[in-house]
Protein backbone atom coordinates (compact mmCIF):
# COMPACT_ATOMS: atom_id res chain seq x y z
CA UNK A 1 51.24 52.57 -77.73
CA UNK A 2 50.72 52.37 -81.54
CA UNK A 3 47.38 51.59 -81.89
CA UNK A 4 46.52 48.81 -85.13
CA UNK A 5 42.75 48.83 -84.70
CA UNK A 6 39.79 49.15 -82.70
CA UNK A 7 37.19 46.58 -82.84
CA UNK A 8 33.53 47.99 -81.61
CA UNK A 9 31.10 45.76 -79.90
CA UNK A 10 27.55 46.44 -79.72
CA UNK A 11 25.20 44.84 -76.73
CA UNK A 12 25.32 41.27 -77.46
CA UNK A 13 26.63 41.59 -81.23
CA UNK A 14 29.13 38.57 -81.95
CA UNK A 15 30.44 40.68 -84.89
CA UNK A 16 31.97 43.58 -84.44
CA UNK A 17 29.36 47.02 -85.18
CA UNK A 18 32.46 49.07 -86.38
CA UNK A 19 36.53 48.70 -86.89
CA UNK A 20 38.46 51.40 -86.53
CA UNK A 21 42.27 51.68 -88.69
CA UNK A 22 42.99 55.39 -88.77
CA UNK A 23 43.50 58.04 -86.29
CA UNK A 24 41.57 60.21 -84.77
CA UNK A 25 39.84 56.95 -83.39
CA UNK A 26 36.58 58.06 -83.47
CA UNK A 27 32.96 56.47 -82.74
CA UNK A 28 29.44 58.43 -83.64
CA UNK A 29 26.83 56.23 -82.69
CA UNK A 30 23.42 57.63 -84.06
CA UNK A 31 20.54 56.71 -81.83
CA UNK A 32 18.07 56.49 -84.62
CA UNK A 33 16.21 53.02 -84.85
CA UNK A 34 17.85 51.59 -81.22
CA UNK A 35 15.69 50.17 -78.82
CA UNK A 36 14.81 52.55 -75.82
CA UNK A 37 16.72 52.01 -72.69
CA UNK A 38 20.60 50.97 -72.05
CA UNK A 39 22.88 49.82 -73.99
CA UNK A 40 26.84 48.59 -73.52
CA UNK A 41 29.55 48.80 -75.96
CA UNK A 42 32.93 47.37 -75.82
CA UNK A 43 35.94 49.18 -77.80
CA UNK A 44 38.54 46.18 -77.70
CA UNK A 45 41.73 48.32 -78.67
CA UNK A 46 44.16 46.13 -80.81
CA UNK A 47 48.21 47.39 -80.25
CA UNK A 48 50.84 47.01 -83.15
CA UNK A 49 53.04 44.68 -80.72
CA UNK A 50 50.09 42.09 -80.12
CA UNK A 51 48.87 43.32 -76.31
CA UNK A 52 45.04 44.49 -76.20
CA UNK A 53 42.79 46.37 -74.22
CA UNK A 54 39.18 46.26 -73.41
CA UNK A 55 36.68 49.48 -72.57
CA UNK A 56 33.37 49.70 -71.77
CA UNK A 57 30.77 52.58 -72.86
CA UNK A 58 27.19 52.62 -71.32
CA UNK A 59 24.74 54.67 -73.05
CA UNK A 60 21.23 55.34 -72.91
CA UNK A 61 18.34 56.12 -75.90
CA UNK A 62 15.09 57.63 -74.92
CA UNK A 63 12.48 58.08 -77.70
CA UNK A 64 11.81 62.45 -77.72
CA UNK A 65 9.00 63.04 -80.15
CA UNK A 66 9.55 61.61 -83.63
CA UNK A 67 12.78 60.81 -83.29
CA UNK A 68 15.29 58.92 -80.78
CA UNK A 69 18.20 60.57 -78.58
CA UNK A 70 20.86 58.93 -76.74
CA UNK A 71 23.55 60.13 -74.60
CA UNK A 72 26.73 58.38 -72.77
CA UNK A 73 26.18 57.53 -69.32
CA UNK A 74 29.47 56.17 -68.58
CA UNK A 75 33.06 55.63 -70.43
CA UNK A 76 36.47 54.95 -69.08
CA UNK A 77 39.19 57.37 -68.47
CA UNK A 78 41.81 58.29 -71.05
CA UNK A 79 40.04 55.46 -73.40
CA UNK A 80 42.60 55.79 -76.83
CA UNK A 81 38.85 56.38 -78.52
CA UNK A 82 36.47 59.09 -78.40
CA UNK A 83 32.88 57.72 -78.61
CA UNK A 84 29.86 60.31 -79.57
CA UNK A 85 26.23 60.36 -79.95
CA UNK A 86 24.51 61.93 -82.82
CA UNK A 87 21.99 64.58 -81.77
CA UNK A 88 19.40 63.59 -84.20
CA UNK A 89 17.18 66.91 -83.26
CA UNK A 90 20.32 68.81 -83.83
CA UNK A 91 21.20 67.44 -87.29
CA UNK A 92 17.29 67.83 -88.58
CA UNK A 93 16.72 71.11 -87.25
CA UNK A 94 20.37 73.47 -86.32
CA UNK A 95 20.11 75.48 -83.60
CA UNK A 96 22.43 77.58 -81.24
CA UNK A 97 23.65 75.39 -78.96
CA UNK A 98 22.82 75.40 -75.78
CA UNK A 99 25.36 76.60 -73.43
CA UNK A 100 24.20 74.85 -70.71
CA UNK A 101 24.12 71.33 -71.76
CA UNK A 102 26.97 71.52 -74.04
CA UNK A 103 29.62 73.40 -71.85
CA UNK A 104 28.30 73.67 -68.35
CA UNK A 105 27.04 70.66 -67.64
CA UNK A 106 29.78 68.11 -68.95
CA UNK A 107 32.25 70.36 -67.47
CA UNK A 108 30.10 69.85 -64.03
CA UNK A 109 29.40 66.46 -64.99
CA UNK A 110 33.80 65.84 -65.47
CA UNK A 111 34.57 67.46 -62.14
CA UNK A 112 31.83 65.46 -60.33
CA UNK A 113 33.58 62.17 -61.47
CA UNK A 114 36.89 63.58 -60.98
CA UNK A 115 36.27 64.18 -57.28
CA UNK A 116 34.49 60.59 -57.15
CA UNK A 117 37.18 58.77 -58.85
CA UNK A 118 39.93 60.55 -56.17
CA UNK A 119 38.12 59.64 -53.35
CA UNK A 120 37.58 56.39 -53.91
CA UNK A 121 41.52 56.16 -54.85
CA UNK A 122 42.17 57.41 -51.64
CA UNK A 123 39.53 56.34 -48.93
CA UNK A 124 37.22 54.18 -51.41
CA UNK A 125 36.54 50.32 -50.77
CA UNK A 126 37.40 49.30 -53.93
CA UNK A 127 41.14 50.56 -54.00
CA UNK A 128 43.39 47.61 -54.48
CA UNK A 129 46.88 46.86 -54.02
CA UNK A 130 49.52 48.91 -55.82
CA UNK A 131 47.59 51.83 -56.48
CA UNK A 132 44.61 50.08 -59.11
CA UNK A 133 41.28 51.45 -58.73
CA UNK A 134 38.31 49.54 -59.17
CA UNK A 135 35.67 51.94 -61.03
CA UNK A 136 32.67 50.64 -62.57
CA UNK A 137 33.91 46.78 -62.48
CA UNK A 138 36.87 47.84 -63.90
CA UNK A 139 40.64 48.12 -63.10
CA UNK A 140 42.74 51.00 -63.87
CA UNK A 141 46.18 49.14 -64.71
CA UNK A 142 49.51 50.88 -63.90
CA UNK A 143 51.42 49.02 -66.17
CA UNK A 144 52.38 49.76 -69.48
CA UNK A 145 50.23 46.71 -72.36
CA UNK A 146 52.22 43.96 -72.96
CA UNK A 147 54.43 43.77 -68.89
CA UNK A 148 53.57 41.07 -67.28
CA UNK A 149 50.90 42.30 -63.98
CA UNK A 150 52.37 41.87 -60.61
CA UNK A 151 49.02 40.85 -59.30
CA UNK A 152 50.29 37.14 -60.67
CA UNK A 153 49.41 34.76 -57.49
CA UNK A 154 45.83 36.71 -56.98
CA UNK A 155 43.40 35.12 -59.08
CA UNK A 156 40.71 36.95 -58.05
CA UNK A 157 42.14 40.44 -58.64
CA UNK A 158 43.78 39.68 -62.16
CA UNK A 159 40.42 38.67 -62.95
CA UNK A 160 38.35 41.65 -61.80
CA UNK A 161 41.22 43.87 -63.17
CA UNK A 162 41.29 42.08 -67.08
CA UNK A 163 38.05 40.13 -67.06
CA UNK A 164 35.24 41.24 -65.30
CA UNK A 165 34.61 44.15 -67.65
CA UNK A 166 33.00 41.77 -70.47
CA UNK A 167 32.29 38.64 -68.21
CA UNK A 168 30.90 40.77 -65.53
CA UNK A 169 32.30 40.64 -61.97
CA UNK A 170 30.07 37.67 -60.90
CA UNK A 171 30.82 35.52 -64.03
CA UNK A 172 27.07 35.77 -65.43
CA UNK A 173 28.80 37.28 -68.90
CA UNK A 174 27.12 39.10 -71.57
CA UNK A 175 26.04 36.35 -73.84
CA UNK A 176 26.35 35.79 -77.12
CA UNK A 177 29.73 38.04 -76.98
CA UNK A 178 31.01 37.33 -73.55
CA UNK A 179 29.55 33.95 -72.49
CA UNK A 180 29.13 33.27 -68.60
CA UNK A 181 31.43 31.50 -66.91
CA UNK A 182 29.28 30.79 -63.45
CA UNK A 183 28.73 26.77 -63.96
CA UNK A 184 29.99 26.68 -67.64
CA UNK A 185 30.84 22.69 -68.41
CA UNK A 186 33.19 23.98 -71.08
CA UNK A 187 36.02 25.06 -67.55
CA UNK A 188 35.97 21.20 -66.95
CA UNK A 189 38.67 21.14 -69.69
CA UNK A 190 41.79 22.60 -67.81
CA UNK A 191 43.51 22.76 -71.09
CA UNK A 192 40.96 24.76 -72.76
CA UNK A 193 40.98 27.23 -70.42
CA UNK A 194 44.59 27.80 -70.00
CA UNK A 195 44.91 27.72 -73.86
CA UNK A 196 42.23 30.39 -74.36
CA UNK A 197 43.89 32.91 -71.46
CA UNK A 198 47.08 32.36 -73.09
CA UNK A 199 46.07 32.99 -76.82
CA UNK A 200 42.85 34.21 -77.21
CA UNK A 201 39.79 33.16 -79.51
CA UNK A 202 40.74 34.56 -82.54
CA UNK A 203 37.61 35.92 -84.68
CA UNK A 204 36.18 36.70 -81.37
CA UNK A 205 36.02 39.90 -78.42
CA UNK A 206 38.50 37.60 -76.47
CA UNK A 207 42.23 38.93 -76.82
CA UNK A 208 45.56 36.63 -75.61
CA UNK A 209 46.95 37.48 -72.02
CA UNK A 210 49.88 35.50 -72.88
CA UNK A 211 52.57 38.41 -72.82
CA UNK A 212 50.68 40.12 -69.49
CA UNK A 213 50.75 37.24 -67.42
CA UNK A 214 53.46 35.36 -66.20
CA UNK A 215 53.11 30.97 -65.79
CA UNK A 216 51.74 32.03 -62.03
CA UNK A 217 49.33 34.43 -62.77
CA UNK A 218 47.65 32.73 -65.91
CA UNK A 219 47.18 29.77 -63.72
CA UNK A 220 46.03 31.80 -60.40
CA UNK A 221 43.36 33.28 -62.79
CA UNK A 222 42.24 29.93 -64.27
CA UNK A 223 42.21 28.59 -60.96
CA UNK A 224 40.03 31.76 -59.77
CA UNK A 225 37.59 31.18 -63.00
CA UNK A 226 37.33 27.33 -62.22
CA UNK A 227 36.88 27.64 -58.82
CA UNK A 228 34.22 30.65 -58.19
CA UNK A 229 30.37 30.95 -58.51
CA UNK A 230 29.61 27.71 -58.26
CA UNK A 231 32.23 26.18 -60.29
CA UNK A 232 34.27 23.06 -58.69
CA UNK A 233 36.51 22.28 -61.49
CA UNK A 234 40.00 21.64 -59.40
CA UNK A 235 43.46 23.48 -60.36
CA UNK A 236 45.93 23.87 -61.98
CA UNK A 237 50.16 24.83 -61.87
CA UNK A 238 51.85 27.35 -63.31
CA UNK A 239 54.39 24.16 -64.68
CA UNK A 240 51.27 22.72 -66.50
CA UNK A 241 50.92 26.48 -68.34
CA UNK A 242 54.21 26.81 -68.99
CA UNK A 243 53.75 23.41 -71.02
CA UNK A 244 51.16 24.85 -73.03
CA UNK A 245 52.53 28.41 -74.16
């Protein structure tokens, strides 16, 4: 897919940290000045015919000395970006790299997940229906952006496979960026809801499913969002979307 541009999310940011227009699609975060601990980013990947994608990065700073250093802890396969940390040590004070951590290891590190991610495909609980695998709270899609899913009537599984990602598997979100959904008055509004799966909130991290879901699935997932953790918000019909596209 021809890729327009790719907004970056940081934590809880409601404004994207970078945007990416030209190829090679390429992130360098520098750890310098972060807060220790974990931290999430979201690349939301923005296609030339409309469809858009969402992947998550996890990566972790530690303070070493005078200076911070961060590496990835996890990041999606075949992601259309490639997301780096700055070695801060490296760029103050060049040395040879080390062989070990640079080649060894994230070739160790690769296979590791490799093996993981085929078992799990194979034997793994979280291996859904057509061949999706559920990795990290995400699902890897086997269609092409912008085909409708064939997981239409299962709410619950379009969700987890386009949604949980930002708004987290048991609807608690990532506020300010990704509000929660668990016992959010705003789902009382049927019309609202269906309206923002459809098209999106423009200026925001949440894209249109419009042209991936057909009239059943947008309203099996609405009914799956209005209906779980909590929520008692009644249904809706795929006629009823179909009136609102």
């Amino acid at each position: 897919m021809d890729i327009a541009r790719v907004e970056v999310y940081l934590d809880n940011q409601d404004k994207p940290y970078a945007v990416l227009e030209q190829a090679p699609f390429t992130l360098e975060l520098d750890p310098t000045g972060m807060e220790e601990g974990t931290h999430y980013l979201i690349a939301v990947t923005h296609y030339r015919d409309g469809s858009v994608d969402h992947h998550e990065y996890v990566f972790e700073v530690a303070r070493r000395g005078p200076v911070y250093a961060g590496h990835i802890a996890r990041a999606p396969i075949m992601a259309p970006i490639e997301v780096r940390m700055v070695d801060s040590v490296e760029l103050e004070a060049p040395t040879k790299p080390d062989l070990l951590r640079y080649a060894v290891f994230p070739v160790l590190l690769f296979l590791l997940f490799a093996g993981v991610t085929t078992w799990l495909a194979f034997y793994g609980e979280n291996a859904l229906p057509g061949g999706a695998l559920a990795a990290g709270g995400q699902v890897a899609s086997t269609n092409p952006p912008g085909t409708p899913t064939p997981l239409s009537g299962n709410g619950e599984a379009i969700y987890q496979q386009l949604c949980a990602s930002c708004h987290q598997p048991d609807g608690r979100g990532q506020p300010p960026t990704f509000p929660a959904l668990a016992q959010n008055p705003k789902l009382a509004d049927a019309e609202y809801v269906i309206k923002t799966v459809l098209n999106g909130k423009p200026g925001t991290a949440m894209p249109p499913f419009g042209r991936r879901l057909d009239d059943a699935g947008v309203a099996a997932v609405v009914n799956h969002i209005r209906n779980a953790w909590g929520n008692r918000f009644g249904t809706v019909t795929p006629e009823e979307v179909a009136q609102l596209r």
